[in-house]
Protein backbone atom coordinates (compact mmCIF):
# COMPACT_ATOMS: atom_id res chain seq x y z
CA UNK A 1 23.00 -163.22 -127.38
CA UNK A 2 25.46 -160.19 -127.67
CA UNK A 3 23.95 -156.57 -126.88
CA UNK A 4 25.39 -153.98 -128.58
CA UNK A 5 23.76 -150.85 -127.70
CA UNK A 6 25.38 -147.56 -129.88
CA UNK A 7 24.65 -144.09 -128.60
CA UNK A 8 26.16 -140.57 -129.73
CA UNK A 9 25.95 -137.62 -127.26
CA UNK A 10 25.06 -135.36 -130.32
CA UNK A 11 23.80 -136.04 -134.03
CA UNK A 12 25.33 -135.73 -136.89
CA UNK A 13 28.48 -137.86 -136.13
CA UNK A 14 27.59 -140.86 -138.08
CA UNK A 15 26.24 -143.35 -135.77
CA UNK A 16 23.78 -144.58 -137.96
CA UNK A 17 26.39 -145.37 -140.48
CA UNK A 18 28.37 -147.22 -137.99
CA UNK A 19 25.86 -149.30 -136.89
CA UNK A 20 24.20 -150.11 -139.73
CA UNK A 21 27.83 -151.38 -141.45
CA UNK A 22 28.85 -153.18 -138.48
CA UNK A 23 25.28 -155.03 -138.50
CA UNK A 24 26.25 -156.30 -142.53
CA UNK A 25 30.19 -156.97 -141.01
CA UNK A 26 28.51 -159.22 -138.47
CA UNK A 27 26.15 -160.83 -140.53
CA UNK A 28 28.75 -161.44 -143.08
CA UNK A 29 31.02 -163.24 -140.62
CA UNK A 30 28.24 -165.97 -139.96
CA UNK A 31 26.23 -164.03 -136.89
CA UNK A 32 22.33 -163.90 -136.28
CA UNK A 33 22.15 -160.20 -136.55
CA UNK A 34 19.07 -158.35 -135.51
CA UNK A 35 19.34 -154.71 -136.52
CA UNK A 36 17.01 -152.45 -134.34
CA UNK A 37 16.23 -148.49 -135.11
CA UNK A 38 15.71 -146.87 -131.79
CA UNK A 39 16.54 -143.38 -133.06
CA UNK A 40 12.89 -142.76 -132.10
CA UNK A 41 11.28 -139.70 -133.58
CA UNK A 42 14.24 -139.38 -136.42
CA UNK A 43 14.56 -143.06 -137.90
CA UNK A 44 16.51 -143.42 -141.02
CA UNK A 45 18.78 -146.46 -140.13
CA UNK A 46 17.14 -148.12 -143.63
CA UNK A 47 18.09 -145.63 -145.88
CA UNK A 48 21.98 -146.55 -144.88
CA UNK A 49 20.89 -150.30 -145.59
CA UNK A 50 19.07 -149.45 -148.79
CA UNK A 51 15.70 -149.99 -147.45
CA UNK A 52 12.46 -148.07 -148.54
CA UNK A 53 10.76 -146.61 -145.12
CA UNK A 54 8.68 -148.83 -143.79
CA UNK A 55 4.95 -148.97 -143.50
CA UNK A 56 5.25 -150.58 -139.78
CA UNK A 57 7.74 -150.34 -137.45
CA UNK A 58 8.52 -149.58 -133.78
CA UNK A 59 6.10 -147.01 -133.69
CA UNK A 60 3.30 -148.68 -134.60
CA UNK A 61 3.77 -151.72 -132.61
CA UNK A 62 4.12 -148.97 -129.56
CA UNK A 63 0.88 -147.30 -130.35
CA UNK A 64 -1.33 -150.37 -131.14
CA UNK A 65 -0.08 -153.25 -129.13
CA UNK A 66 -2.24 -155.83 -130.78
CA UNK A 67 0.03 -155.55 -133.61
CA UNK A 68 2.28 -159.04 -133.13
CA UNK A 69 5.92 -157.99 -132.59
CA UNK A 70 7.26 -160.22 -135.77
CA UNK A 71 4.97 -158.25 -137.82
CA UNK A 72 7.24 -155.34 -137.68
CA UNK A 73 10.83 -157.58 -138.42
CA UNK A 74 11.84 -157.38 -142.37
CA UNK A 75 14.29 -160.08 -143.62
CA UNK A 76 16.79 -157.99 -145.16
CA UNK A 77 18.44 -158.87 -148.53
CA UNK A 78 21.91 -159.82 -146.77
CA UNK A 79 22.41 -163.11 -145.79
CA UNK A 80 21.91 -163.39 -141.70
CA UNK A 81 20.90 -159.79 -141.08
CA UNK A 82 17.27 -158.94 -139.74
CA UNK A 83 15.77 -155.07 -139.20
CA UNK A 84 13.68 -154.05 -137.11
CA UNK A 85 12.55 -150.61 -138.43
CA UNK A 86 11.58 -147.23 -136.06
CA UNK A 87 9.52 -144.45 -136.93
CA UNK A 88 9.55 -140.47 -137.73
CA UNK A 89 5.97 -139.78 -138.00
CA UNK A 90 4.31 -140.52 -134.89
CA UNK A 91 4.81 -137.47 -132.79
CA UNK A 92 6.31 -138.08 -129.42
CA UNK A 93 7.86 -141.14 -129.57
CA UNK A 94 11.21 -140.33 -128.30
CA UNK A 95 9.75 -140.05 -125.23
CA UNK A 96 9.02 -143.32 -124.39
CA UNK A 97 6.69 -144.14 -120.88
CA UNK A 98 8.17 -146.34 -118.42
CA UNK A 99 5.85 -149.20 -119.42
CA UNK A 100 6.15 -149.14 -123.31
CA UNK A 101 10.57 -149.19 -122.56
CA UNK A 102 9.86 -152.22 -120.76
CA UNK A 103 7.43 -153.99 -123.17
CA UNK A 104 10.33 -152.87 -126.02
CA UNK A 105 13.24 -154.27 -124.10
CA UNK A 106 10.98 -157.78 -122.98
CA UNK A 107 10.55 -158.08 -126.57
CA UNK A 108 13.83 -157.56 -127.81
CA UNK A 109 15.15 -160.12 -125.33
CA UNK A 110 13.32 -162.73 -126.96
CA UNK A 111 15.48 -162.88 -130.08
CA UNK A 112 18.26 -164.73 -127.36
CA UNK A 113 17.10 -168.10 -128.54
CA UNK A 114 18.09 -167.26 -132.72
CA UNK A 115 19.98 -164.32 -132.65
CA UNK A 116 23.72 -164.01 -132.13
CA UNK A 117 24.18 -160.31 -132.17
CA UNK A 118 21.19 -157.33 -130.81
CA UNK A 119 22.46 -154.31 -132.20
CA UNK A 120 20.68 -151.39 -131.29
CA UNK A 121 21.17 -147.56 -132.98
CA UNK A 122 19.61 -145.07 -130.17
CA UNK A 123 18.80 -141.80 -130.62
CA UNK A 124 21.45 -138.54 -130.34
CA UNK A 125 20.97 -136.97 -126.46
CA UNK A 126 20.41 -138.13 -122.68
CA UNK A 127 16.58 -138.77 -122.86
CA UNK A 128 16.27 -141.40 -120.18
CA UNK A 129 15.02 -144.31 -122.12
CA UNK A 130 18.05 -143.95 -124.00
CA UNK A 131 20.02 -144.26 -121.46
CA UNK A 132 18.01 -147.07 -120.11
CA UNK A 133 18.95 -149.49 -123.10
CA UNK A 134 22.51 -148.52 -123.27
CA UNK A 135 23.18 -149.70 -120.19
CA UNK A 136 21.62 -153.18 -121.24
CA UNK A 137 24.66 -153.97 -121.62
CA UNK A 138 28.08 -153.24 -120.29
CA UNK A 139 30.05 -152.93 -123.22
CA UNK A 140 27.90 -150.00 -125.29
CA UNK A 141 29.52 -148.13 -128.25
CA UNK A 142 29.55 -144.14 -128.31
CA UNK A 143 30.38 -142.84 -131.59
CA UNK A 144 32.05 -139.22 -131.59
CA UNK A 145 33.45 -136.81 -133.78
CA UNK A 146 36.46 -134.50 -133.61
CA UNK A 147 34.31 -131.62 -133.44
CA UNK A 148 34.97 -130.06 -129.72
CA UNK A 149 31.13 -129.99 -129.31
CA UNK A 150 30.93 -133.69 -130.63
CA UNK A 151 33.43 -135.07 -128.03
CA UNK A 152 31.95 -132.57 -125.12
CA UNK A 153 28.83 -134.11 -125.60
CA UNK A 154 30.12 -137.78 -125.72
CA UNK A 155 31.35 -137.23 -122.12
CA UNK A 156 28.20 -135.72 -120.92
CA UNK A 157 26.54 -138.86 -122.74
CA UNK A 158 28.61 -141.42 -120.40
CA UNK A 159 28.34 -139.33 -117.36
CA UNK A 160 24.77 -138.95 -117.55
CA UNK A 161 24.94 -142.69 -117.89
CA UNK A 162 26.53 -143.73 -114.96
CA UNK A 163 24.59 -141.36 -112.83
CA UNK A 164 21.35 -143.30 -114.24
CA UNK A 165 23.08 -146.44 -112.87
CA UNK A 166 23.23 -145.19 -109.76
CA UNK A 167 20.09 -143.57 -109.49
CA UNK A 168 18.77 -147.29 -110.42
CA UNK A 169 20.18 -149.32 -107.93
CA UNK A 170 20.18 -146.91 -104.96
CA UNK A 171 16.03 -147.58 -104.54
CA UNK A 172 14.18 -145.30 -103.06
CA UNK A 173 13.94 -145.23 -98.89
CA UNK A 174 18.04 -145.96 -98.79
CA UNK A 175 20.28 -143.55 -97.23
CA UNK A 176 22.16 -143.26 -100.92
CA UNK A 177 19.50 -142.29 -102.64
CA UNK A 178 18.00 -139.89 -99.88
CA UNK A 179 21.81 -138.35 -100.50
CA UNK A 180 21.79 -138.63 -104.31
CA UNK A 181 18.74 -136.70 -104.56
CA UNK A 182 19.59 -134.13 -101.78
CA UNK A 183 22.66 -133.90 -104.15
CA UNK A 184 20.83 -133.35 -107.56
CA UNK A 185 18.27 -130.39 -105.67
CA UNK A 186 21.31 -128.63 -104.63
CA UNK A 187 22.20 -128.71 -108.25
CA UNK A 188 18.93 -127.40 -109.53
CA UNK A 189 17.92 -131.34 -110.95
CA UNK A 190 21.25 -131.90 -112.32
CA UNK A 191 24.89 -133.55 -111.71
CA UNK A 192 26.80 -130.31 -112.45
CA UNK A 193 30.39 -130.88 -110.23
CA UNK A 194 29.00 -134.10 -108.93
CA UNK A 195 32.04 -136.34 -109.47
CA UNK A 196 31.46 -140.16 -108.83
CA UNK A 197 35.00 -140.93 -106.90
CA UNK A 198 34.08 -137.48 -104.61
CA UNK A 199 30.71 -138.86 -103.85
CA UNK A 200 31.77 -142.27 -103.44
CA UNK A 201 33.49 -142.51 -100.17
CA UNK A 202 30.70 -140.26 -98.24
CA UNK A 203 27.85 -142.83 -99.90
CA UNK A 204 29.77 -145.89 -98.45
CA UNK A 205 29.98 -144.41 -95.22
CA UNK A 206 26.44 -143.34 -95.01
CA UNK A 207 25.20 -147.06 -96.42
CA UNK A 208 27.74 -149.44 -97.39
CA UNK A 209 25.14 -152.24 -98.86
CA UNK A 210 24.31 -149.75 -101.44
CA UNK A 211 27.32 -148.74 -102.18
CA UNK A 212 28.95 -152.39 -102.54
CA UNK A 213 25.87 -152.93 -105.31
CA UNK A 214 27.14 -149.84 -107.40
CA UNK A 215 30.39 -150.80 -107.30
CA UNK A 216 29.93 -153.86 -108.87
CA UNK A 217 28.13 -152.51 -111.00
CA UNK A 218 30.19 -149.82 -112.44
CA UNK A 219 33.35 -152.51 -112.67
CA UNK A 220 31.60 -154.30 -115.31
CA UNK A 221 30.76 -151.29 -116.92
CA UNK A 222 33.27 -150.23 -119.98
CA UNK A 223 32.41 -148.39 -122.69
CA UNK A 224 33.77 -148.38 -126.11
CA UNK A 225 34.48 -145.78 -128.24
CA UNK A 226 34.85 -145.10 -131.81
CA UNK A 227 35.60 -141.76 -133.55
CA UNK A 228 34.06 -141.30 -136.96
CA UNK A 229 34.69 -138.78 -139.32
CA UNK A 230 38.62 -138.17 -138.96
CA UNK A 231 40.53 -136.17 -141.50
CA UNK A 232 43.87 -137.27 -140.50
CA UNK A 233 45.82 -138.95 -137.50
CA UNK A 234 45.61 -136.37 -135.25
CA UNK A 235 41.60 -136.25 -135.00
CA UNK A 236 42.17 -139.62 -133.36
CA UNK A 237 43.88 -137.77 -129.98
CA UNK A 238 40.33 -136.50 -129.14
CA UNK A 239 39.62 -139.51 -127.30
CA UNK A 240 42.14 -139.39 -124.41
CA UNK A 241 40.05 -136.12 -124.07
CA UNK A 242 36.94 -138.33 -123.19
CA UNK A 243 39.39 -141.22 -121.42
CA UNK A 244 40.98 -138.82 -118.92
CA UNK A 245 37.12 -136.95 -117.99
CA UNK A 246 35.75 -140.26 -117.59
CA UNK A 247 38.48 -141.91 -115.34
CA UNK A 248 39.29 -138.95 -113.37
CA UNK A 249 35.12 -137.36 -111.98
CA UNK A 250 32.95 -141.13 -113.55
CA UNK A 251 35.92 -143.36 -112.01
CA UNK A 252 34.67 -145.53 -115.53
CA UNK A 253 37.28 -147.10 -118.14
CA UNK A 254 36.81 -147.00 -121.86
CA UNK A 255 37.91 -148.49 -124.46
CA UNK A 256 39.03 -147.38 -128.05
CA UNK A 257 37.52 -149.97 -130.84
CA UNK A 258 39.42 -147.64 -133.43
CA UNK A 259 38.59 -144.70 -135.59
CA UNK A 260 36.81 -143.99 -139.16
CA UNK A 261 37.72 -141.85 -141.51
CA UNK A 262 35.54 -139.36 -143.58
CA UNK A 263 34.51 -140.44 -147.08
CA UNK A 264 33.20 -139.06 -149.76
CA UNK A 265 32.25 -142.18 -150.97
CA UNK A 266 29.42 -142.58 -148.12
CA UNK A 267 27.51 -140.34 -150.18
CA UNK A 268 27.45 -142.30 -153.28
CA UNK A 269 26.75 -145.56 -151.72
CA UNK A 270 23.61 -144.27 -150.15
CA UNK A 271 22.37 -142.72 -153.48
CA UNK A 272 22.82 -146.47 -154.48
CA UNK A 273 20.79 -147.57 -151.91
CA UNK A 274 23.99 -150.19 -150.47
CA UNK A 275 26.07 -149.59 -147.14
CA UNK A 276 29.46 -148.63 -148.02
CA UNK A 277 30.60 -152.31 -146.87
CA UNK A 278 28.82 -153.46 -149.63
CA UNK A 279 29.32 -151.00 -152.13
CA UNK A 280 33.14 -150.76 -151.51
CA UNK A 281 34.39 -153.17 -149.77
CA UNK A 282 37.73 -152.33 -149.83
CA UNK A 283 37.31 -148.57 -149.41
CA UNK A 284 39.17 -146.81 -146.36
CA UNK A 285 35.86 -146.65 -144.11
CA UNK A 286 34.64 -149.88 -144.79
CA UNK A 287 37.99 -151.71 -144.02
CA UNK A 288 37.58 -149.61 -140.49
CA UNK A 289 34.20 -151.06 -140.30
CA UNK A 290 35.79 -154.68 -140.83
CA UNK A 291 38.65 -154.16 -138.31
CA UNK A 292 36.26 -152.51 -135.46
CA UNK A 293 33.70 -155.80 -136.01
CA UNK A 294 36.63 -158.17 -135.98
CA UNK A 295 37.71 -156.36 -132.37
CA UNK A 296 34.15 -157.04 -131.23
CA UNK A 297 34.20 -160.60 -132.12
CA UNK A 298 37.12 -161.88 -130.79
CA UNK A 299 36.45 -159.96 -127.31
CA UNK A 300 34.69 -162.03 -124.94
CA UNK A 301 30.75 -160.08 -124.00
CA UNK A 302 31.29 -160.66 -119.96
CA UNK A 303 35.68 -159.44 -120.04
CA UNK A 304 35.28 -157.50 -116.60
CA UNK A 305 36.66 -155.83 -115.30
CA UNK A 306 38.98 -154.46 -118.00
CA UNK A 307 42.69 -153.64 -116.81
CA UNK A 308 44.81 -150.55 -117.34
CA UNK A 309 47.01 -152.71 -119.61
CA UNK A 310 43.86 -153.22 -121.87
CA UNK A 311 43.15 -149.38 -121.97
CA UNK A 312 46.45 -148.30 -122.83
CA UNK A 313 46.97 -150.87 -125.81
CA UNK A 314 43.26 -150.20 -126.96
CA UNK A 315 44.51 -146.37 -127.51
CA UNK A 316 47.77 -147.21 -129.08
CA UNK A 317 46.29 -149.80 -131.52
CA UNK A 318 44.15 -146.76 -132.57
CA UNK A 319 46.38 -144.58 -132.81
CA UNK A 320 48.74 -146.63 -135.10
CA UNK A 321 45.22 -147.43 -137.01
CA UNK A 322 44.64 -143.96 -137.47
CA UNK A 323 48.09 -143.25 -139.39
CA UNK A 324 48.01 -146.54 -141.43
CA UNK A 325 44.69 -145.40 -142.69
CA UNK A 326 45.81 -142.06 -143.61
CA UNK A 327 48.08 -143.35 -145.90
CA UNK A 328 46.06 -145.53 -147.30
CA UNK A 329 43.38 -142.63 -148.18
CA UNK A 330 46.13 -141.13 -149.67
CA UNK A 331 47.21 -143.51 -151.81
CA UNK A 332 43.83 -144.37 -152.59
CA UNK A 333 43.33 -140.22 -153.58
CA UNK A 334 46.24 -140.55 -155.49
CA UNK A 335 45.00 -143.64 -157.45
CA UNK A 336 41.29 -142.09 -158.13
CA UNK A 337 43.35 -138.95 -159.61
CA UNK A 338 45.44 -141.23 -161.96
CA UNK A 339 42.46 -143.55 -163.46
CA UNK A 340 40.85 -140.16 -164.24
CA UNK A 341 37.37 -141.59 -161.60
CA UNK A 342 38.43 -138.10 -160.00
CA UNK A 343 39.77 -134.97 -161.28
CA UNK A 344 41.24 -132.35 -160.19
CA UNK A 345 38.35 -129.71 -159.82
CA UNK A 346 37.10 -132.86 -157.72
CA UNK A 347 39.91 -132.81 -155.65
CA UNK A 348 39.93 -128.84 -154.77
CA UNK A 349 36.14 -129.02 -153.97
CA UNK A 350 37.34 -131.82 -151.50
CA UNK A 351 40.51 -129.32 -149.59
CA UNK A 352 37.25 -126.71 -149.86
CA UNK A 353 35.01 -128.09 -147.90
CA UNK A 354 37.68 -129.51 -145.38
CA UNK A 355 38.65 -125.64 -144.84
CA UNK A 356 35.60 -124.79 -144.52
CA UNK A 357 35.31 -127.48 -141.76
CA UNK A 358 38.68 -126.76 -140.35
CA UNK A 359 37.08 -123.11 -139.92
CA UNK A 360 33.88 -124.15 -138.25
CA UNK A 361 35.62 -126.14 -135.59
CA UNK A 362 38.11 -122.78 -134.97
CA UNK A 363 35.14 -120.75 -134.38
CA UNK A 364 33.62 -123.79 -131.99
CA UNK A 365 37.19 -123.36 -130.07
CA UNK A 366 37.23 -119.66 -129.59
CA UNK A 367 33.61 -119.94 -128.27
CA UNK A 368 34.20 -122.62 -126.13
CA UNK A 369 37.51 -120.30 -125.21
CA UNK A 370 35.83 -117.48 -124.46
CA UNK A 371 33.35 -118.94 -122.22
CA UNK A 372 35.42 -120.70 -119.99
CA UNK A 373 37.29 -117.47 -119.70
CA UNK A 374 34.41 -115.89 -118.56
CA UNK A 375 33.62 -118.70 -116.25
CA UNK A 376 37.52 -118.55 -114.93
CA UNK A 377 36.68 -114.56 -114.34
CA UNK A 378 33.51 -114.80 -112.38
CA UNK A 379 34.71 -117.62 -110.22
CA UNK A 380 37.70 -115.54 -109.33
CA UNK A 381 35.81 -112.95 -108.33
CA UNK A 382 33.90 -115.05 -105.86
């Protein structure tokens, strides 16, 4: 059975959307899919898939465990596909103990016998549950946006993921973790300028055993990346953004499954209740969908380590991905204009609200500008 766990450092970038289409692309290419909501606290993965919310889900399983497990999977309409439904009214239940994320994660390892495909849509943030089942497996999907916020917190997303690695498998009583948590005091809790290839050489020095176990670790850990949202090729350059942070203070490689462009049409397809690979299969975003599923599939689940050569061709392909499907939104524009499905008026409200995106992320720059102008001043002055 294939894990795919999908995280987003922020909300609002569309994971839910992903995951929930990719789950149908699956299932429609022959794969046991099991579709799990672990946005704890904010479900809404089954309006994407047309679902009403559910009487039982996660949450109640959680909070009365004498509730069989199976009670709370619902056979889906599409052929192959299985959910597994969260919850949004039980208060707390993003924060997970220690014992119910290991009941949760027993029981979703028992689907290995009929299930082909685990795909699992966590909750926006760092919380460390969260981070605890994206790193069941090693090849974990973090959705993005072009929004300088969106990708900022995509990178804080992956480092705080690799520190929880590390925190994991240097136990406590070992020389690395006496130096890991020395580390973290000095930075008031956190991993502020604590940069994995810095740290790296001093913790194999100080206890090589440990150190060999990370290592391992961390080379069969590559990340994949997809940037939703897009308005044109460009957008699609925000990932070598996350690629070089990553390499150069997580020493981690990802890798670019491709990017998804905006559409209108997302709207429309959940008032009708469908996923947009259902309700237009041949529109711009689900065709994305298609190719990004088709990448997964014909990848093997244990390729480590991943070379440079990989990388590089991963970001290319995306790249020429992102400009083929700019023209074909284009055209596709042009075509909706033509058959009269969208007019004119349509069409301005469209440039409209794109401005008035366009302006939002120029006020996110000059914020983000000014404070690392500040930061530049007051570190000078030290």
């Amino acid at each position: 059975m294939r894990i795919i766990p999908i995280a987003s450092g922020k909300g609002g970038v569309g994971k839910s959307l992903i995951a929930a289409n990719l789950g149908v692309a699956f299932a429609q290419a022959g794969k046991k899919v099991v579709l799990v909501d672990l946005d704890l606290g904010a479900s809404n993965l089954h309006l994407v898939i047309g679902r009403q919310a559910p009487k039982t889900g996660i949450g109640t399983f959680l909070n009365n465990t004498k509730i069989d497990f199976s009670n709370v999977i619902i056979e889906t309409d599409i052929r192959n596909l299985r959910f597994i439904p969260g919850d949004t009214e039980i208060p707390g239940l993003a924060n997970l103990k220690a014992s119910q994320r290991n009941m949760l994660i027993k029981k979703l390892l028992s689907f290995k016998d009929d299930t082909d495909i685990l795909l699992i849509d966590l909750g926006a943030g760092t919380h460390q549950s969260i981070l605890d089942f994206f790193l069941l497996s090693g090849q974990g999907i973090i959705v993005t946006a072009p929004a300088v916020t969106a990708v900022l917190n995509a990178y804080v997303f992956l480092k705080n993921t690799v520190f929880r690695m590390m925190h994991t498998i240097f136990t406590p009583g070992t020389k690395a973790r006496e130096y890991l948590d020395k580390a973290r005091k000095e930075r008031n809790g956190g991993y502020q300028r604590l940069y994995i290839p810095k740290i790296l050489p001093e913790i194999k020095q100080i206890d090589n055993a440990s150190y060999e176990v990370f290592v391992d670790h961390l080379s069969r850990f590559h990340p994949r990346l997809i940037t939703n949202m897009i308005e044109n090729p460009k957008d699609a350059d925000v990932a070598m953004k996350i690629r070089r942070s990553c390499e150069e203070y997580l020493a981690t490689k990802i890798e670019y499954l491709g990017v998804v462009y905006r559409d209108s049409l997302q709207d429309i397809s959940l008032a009708s209740r469908l996923p947009i690979t259902l309700y237009k299969p041949g529109s711009v975003l689900s065709q994305a969908i298609y190719r990004i599923a088709d990448k997964i599939l014909q990848s093997a689940d244990d390729h480590f380590p991943i070379t440079d050569k990989e990388i590089n061709e991963s970001f290319m392909e995306a790249g020429m991905e992102a400009e083929v499907d700019f023209e074909s939104k284009m055209e596709y524009v042009e075509d909706l204009l033509h058959s009269g499905v969208l007019s004119h008026g349509d069409l301005i409200e469209t440039v409209k609200t794109q401005q008035i995106e366009i302006n939002k992320l120029k006020k996110e720059n000059n914020f983000l500008k000014t404070r690392l102008t500040r930061a530049f001043v007051q570190g000078f002055k030290i």
